[in-house]
Protein backbone atom coordinates (compact mmCIF):
# COMPACT_ATOMS: atom_id res chain seq x y z
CA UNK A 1 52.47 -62.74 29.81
CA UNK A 2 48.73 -62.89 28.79
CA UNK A 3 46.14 -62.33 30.93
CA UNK A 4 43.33 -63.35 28.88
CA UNK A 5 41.99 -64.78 25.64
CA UNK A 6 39.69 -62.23 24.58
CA UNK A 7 37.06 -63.86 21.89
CA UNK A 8 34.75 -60.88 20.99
CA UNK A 9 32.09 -61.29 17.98
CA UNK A 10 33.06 -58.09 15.36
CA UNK A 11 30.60 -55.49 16.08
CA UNK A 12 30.62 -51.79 16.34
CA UNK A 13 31.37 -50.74 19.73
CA UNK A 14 31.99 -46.93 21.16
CA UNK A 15 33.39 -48.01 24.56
CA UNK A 16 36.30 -49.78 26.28
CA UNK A 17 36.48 -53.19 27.26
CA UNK A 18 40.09 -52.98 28.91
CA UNK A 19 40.89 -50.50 31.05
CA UNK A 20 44.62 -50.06 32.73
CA UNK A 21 46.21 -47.54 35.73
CA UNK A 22 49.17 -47.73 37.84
CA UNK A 23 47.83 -50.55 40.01
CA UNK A 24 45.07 -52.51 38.24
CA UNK A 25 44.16 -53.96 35.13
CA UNK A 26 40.50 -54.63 34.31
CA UNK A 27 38.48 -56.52 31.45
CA UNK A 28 34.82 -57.45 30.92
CA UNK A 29 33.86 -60.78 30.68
CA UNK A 30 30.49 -62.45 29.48
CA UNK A 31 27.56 -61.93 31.56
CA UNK A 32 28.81 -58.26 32.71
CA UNK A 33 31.05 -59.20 34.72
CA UNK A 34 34.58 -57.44 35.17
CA UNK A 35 37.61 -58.79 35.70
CA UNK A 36 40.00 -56.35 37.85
CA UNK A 37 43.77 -57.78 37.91
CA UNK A 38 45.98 -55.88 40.51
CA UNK A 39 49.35 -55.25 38.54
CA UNK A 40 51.75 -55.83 41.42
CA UNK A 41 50.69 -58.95 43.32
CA UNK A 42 48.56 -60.94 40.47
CA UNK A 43 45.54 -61.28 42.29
CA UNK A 44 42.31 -61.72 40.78
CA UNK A 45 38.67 -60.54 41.37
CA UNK A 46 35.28 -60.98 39.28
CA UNK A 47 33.24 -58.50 40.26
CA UNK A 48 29.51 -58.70 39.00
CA UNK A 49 27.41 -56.11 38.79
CA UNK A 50 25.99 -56.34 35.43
CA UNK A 51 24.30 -58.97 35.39
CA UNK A 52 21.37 -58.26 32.97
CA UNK A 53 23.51 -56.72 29.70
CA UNK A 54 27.56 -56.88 28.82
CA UNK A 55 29.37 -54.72 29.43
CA UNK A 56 29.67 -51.00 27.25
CA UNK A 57 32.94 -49.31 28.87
CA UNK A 58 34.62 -49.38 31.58
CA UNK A 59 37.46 -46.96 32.83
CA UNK A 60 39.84 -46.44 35.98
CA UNK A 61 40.96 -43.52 37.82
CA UNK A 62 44.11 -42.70 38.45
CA UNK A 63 45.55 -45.13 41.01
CA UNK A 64 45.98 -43.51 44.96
CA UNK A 65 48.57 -46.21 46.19
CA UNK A 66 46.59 -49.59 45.80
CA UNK A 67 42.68 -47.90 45.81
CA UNK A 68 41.18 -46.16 42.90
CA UNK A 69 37.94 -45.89 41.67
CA UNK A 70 36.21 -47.92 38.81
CA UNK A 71 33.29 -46.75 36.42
CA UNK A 72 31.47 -49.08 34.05
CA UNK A 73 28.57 -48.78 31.82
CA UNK A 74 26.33 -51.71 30.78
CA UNK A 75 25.41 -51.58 27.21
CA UNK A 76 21.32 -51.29 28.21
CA UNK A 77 23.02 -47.98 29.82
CA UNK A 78 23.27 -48.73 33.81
CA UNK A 79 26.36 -47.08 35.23
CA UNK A 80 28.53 -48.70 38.50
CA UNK A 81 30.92 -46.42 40.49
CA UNK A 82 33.25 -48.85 42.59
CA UNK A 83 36.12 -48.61 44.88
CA UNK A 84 38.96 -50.93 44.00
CA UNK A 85 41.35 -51.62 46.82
CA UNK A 86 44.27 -53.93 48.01
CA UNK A 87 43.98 -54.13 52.17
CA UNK A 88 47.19 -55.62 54.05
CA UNK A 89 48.68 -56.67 50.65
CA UNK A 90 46.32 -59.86 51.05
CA UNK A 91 42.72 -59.42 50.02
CA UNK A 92 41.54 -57.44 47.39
CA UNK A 93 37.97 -55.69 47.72
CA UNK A 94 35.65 -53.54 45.02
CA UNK A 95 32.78 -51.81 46.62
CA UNK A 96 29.67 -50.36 45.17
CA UNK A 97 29.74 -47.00 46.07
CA UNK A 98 27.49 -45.35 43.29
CA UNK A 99 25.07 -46.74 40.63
CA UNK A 100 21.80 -45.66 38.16
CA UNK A 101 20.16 -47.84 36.03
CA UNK A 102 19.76 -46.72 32.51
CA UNK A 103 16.89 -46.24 30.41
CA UNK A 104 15.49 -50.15 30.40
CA UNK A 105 13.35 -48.82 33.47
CA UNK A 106 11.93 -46.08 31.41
CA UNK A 107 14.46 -42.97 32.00
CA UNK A 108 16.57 -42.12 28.59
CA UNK A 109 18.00 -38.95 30.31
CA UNK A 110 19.70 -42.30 33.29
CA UNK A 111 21.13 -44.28 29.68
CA UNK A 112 24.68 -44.07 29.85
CA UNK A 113 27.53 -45.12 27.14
CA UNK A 114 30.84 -43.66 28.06
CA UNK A 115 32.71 -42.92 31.61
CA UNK A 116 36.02 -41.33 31.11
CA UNK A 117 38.11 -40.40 34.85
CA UNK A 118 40.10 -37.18 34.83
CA UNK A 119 43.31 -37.37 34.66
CA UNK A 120 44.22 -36.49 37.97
CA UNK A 121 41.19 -36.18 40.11
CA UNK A 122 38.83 -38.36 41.20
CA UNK A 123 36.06 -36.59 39.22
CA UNK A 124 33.80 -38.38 35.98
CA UNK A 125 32.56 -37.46 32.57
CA UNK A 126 29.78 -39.02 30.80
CA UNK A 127 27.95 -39.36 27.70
CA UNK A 128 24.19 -40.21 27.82
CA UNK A 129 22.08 -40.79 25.29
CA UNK A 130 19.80 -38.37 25.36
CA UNK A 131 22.62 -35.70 24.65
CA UNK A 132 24.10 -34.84 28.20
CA UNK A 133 27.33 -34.55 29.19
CA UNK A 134 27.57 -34.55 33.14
CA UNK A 135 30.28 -34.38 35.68
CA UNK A 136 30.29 -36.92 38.59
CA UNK A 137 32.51 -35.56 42.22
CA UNK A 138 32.10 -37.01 45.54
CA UNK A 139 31.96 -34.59 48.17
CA UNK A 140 30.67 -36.41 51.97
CA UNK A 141 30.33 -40.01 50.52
CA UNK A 142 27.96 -38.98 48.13
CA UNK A 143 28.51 -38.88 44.50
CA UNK A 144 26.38 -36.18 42.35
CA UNK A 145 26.27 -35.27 39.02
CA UNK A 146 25.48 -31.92 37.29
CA UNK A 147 24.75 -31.14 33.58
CA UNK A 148 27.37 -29.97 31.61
CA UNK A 149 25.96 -29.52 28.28
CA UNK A 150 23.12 -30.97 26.06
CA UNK A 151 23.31 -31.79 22.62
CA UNK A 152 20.55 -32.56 19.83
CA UNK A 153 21.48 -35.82 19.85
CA UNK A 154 22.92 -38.71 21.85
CA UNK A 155 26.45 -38.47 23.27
CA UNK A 156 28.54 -41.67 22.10
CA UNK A 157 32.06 -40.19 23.52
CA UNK A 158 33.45 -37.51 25.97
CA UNK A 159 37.22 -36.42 26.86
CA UNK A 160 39.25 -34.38 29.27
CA UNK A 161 41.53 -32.25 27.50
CA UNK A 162 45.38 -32.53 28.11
CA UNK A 163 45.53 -32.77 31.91
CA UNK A 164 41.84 -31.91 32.55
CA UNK A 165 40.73 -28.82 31.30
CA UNK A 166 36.67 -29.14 30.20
């Protein structure tokens, strides 16, 4: 069955626009929004959070029962960290728990183009462009990131290797 009809204008892109786990399907849609699906039970929710750029990438963890986590980067470089989850089988929620906008307020080093989720933690990689690779974890409700590696030049892609080495 399709979900969508997905006009797009050809253009060089380096991140994802659908992303799929266990549980949830999710899509960006004009104006930055994202569309999360939840596989099992059909509901819908447009979540907004984007709402001056579209949308870069966007990626899902792995899926803990019916709540996971979603990142997303807008293409001026802001990245979202949100919790997807399905309460009582009846109401679907995303909450914000993370976000830093990108370099439109002046910060290159804050201008983010990919998020990828390891594969079996709850634990982020991305690419900035101004060369860094960092590593988001959550420890106490509060998500940090620390520098991984810098490059000469800006970071367009990262990836966990096999099931999550770095």
């Amino acid at each position: 069955t399709a979900i969508t009809i997905y006009n797009t204008d050809p253009a060089y892109r380096t991140g994802r626009l659908i992303a799929v786990n266990s549980s949830y399907i999710c899509y960006g849609v004009k104006g930055g929004s994202i569309r999360v699906i939840h596989q099992a039970t059909g509901m819908r929710l447009l979540q907004k959070g984007h709402s001056t750029s579209d949308l870069g990438d966007v990626a899902l963890s792995e899926a803990s029962g019916d709540t996971c986590f979603m990142a997303s980067c807008s293409d001026e470089g802001d990245l979202f960290i949100w919790r997807l989850s399905l309460e009582d089988g009846t109401n679907m929620a995303a909450s914000e728990v993370h976000r830093v906008e990108g370099g439109r307020n002046g910060q290159p080093e804050q201008t983010y183009r990919r998020a990828v989720w390891h594969p079996t933690q709850e634990v982020l990689l991305t690419a900035c462009a101004d060369g860094s690779v960092r590593r988001w974890s959550c420890s106490g409700g509060q998500w940090t990131a620390a520098d991984m590696c810098k490059h000469a030049g800006s970071v367009s892609d990262v990836a966990w290797v096999g099931s999550g080495g770095e």
